[in-house]
Protein backbone atom coordinates (compact mmCIF):
# COMPACT_ATOMS: atom_id res chain seq x y z
CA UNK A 1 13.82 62.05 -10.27
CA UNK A 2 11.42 64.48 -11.73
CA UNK A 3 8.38 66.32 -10.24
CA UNK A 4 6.02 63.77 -11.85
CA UNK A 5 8.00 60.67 -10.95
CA UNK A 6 8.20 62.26 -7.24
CA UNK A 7 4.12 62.43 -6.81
CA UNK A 8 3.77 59.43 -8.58
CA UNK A 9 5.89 57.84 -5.78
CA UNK A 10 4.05 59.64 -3.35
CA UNK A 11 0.55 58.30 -4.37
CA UNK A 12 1.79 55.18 -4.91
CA UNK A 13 3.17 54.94 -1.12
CA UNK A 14 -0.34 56.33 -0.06
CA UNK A 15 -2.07 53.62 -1.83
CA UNK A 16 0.10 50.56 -0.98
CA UNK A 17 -0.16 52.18 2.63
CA UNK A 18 -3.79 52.48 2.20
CA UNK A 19 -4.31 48.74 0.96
CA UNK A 20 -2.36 47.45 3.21
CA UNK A 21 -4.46 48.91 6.44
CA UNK A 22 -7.93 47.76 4.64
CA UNK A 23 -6.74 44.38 3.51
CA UNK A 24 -6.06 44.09 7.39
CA UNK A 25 -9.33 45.36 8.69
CA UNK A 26 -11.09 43.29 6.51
CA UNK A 27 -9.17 40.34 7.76
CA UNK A 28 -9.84 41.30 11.52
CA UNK A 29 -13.51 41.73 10.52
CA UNK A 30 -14.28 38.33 8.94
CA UNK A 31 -11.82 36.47 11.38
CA UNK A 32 -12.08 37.69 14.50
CA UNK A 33 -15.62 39.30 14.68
CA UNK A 34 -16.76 40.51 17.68
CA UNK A 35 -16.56 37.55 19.71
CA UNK A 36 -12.94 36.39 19.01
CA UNK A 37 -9.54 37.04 20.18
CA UNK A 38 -6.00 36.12 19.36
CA UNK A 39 -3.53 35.96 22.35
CA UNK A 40 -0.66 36.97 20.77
CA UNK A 41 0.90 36.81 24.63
CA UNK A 42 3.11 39.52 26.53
CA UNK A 43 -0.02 41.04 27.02
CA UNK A 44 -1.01 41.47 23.12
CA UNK A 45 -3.84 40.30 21.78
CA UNK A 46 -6.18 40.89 18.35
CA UNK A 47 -9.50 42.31 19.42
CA UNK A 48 -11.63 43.73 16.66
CA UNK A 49 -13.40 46.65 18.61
CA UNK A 50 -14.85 49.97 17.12
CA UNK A 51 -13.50 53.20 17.57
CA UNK A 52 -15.84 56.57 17.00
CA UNK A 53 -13.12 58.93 18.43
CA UNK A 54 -9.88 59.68 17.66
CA UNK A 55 -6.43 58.02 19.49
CA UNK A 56 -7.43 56.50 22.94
CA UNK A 57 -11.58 57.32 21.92
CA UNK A 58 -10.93 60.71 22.34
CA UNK A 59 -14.04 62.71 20.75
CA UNK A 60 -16.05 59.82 20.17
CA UNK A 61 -19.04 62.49 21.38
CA UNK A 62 -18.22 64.68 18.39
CA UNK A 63 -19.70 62.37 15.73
CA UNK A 64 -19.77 63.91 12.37
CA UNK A 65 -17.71 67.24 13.70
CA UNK A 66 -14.93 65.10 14.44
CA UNK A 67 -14.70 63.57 10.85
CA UNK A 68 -15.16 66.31 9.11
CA UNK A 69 -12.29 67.89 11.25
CA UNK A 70 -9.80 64.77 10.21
CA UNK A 71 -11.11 65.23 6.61
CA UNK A 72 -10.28 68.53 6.80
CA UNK A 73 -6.64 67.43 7.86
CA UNK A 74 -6.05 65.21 5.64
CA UNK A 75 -6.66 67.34 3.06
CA UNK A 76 -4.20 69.58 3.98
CA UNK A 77 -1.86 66.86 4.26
CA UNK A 78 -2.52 65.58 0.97
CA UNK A 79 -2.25 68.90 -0.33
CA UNK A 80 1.03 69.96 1.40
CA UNK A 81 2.83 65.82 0.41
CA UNK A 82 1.71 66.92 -3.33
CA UNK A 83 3.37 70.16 -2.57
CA UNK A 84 7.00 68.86 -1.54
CA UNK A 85 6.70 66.20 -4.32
CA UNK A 86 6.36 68.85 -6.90
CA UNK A 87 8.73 71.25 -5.39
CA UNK A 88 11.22 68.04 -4.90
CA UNK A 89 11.87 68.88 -1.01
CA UNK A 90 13.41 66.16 0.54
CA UNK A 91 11.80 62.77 -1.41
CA UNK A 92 12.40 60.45 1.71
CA UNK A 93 10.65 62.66 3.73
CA UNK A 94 8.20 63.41 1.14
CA UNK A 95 7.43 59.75 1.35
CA UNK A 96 7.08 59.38 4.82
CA UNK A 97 4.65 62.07 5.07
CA UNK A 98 2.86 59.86 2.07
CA UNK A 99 3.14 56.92 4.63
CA UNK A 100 1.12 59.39 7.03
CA UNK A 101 -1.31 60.16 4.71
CA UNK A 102 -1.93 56.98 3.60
CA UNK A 103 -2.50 55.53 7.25
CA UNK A 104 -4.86 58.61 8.04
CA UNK A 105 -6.27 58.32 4.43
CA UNK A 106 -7.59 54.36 5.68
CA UNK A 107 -8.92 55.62 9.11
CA UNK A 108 -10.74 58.11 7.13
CA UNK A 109 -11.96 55.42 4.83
CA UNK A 110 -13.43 54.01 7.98
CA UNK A 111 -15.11 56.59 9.18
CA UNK A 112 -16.96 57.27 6.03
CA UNK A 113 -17.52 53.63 4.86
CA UNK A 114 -19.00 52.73 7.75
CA UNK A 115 -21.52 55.55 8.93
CA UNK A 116 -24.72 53.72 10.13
CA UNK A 117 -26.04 56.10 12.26
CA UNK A 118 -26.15 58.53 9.48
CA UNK A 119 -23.51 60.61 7.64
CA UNK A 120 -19.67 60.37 8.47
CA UNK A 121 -20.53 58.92 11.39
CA UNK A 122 -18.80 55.51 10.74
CA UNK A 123 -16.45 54.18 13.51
CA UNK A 124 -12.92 52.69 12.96
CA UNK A 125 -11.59 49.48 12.89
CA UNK A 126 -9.32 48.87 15.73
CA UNK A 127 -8.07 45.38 16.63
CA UNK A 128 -4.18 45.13 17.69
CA UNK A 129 -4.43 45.48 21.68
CA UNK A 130 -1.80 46.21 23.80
CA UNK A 131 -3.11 45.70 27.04
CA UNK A 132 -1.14 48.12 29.12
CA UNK A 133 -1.54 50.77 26.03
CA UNK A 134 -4.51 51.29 23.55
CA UNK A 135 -6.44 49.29 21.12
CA UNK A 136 -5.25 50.54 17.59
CA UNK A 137 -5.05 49.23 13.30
CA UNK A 138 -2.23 49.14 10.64
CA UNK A 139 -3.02 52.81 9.74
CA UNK A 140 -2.23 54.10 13.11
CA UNK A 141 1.11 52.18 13.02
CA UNK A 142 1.66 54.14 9.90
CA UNK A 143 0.58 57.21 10.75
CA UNK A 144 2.14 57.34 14.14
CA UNK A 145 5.71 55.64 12.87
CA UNK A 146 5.65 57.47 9.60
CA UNK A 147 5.51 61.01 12.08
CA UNK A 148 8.38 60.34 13.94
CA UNK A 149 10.13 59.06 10.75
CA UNK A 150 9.59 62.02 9.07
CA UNK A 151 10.40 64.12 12.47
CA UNK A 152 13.53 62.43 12.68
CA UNK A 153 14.51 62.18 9.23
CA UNK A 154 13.94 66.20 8.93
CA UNK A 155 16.00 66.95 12.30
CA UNK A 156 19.03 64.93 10.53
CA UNK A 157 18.93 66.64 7.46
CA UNK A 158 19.30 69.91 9.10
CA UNK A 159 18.36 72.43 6.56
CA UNK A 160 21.56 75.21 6.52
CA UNK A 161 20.92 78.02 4.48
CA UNK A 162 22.59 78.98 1.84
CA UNK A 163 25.14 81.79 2.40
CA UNK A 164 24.82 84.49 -0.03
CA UNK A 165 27.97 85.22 -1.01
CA UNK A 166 28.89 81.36 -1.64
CA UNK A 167 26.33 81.15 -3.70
CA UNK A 168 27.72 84.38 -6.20
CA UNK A 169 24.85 86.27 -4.78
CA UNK A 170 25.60 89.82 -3.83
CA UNK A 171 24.60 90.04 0.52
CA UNK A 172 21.44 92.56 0.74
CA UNK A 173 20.73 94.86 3.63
């Protein structure tokens, strides 16, 4: 696959990634609103609820700081899948990482989409609760699974490094 077919992959993971978490927000906020919940039972139910912090509300009190901070990661994320798409490291893992980015890519959406109390200071949509665990969307479930997969995925491959002299390169000192 060449360099441009690798980032075209990559964006196009993003945005199916991306679609996929708004075209479920929107659902949870025309069908369940803020009154109604789904028992889904073992102690799982849809809730739409509105998150201004980060995993678990965690700096909600940082309002605008908080997004620009994610921003600012997301950028570099972007920046770095663009990078290994390019330089054609590892195209699975490339694409998880794109999974990532497009998960964090539709919480970031969120927070800038919906800023009524004045700029970036929108809230995200959270609405699959797990009673005994958090409150959390689609694009947490890929950011969080597309980690791990891309953890994982990198610990199997197992980078080795080339040994000079197999390669016909003369050993330096």
């Amino acid at each position: 696959m060449t360099a441009g077919g690798r980032v075209i992959g990559a964006l196009v993971v993003v945005a199916v990634a991306f679609a996929l978490d708004q075209l479920s927000k929107a659902w949870a906020l025309s069908y369940l609103g803020t009154e109604r919940q789904i028992e889904l039972g073992l102690g799982a139910t849809f809730r739409l609820v509105f998150n201004p912090g980060v995993a678990f509300g965690l700096g909600a009190e940082l309002g605008p700081v908080l997004t620009i901070g994610i921003i600012a990661i997301v950028v570099a994320l972007a920046s770095w899948v663009i990078t290994r798409a390019v330089k054609g490291s590892g195209t699975l893992a490339t694409f998880l990482l794109a999974v990532v980015l497009g998960g964090a890519t539709g919480n970031v959406w969120d927070r800038i989409l919906r800023a009524e109390n004045g700029p970036l200071s929108g809230e995200v949509v959270d609405f699959i609760a797990i009673d005994w665990f958090a409150i959390f969307n689609v694009a947490d479930i890929f950011t969080t699974v597309g980690l791990i997969s891309f953890a994982v995925v990198s610990a199997m491959s197992g980078s080795k490094p080339i040994s000079r002299r197999a390669s016909g390169t003369p050993p330096t000192a």
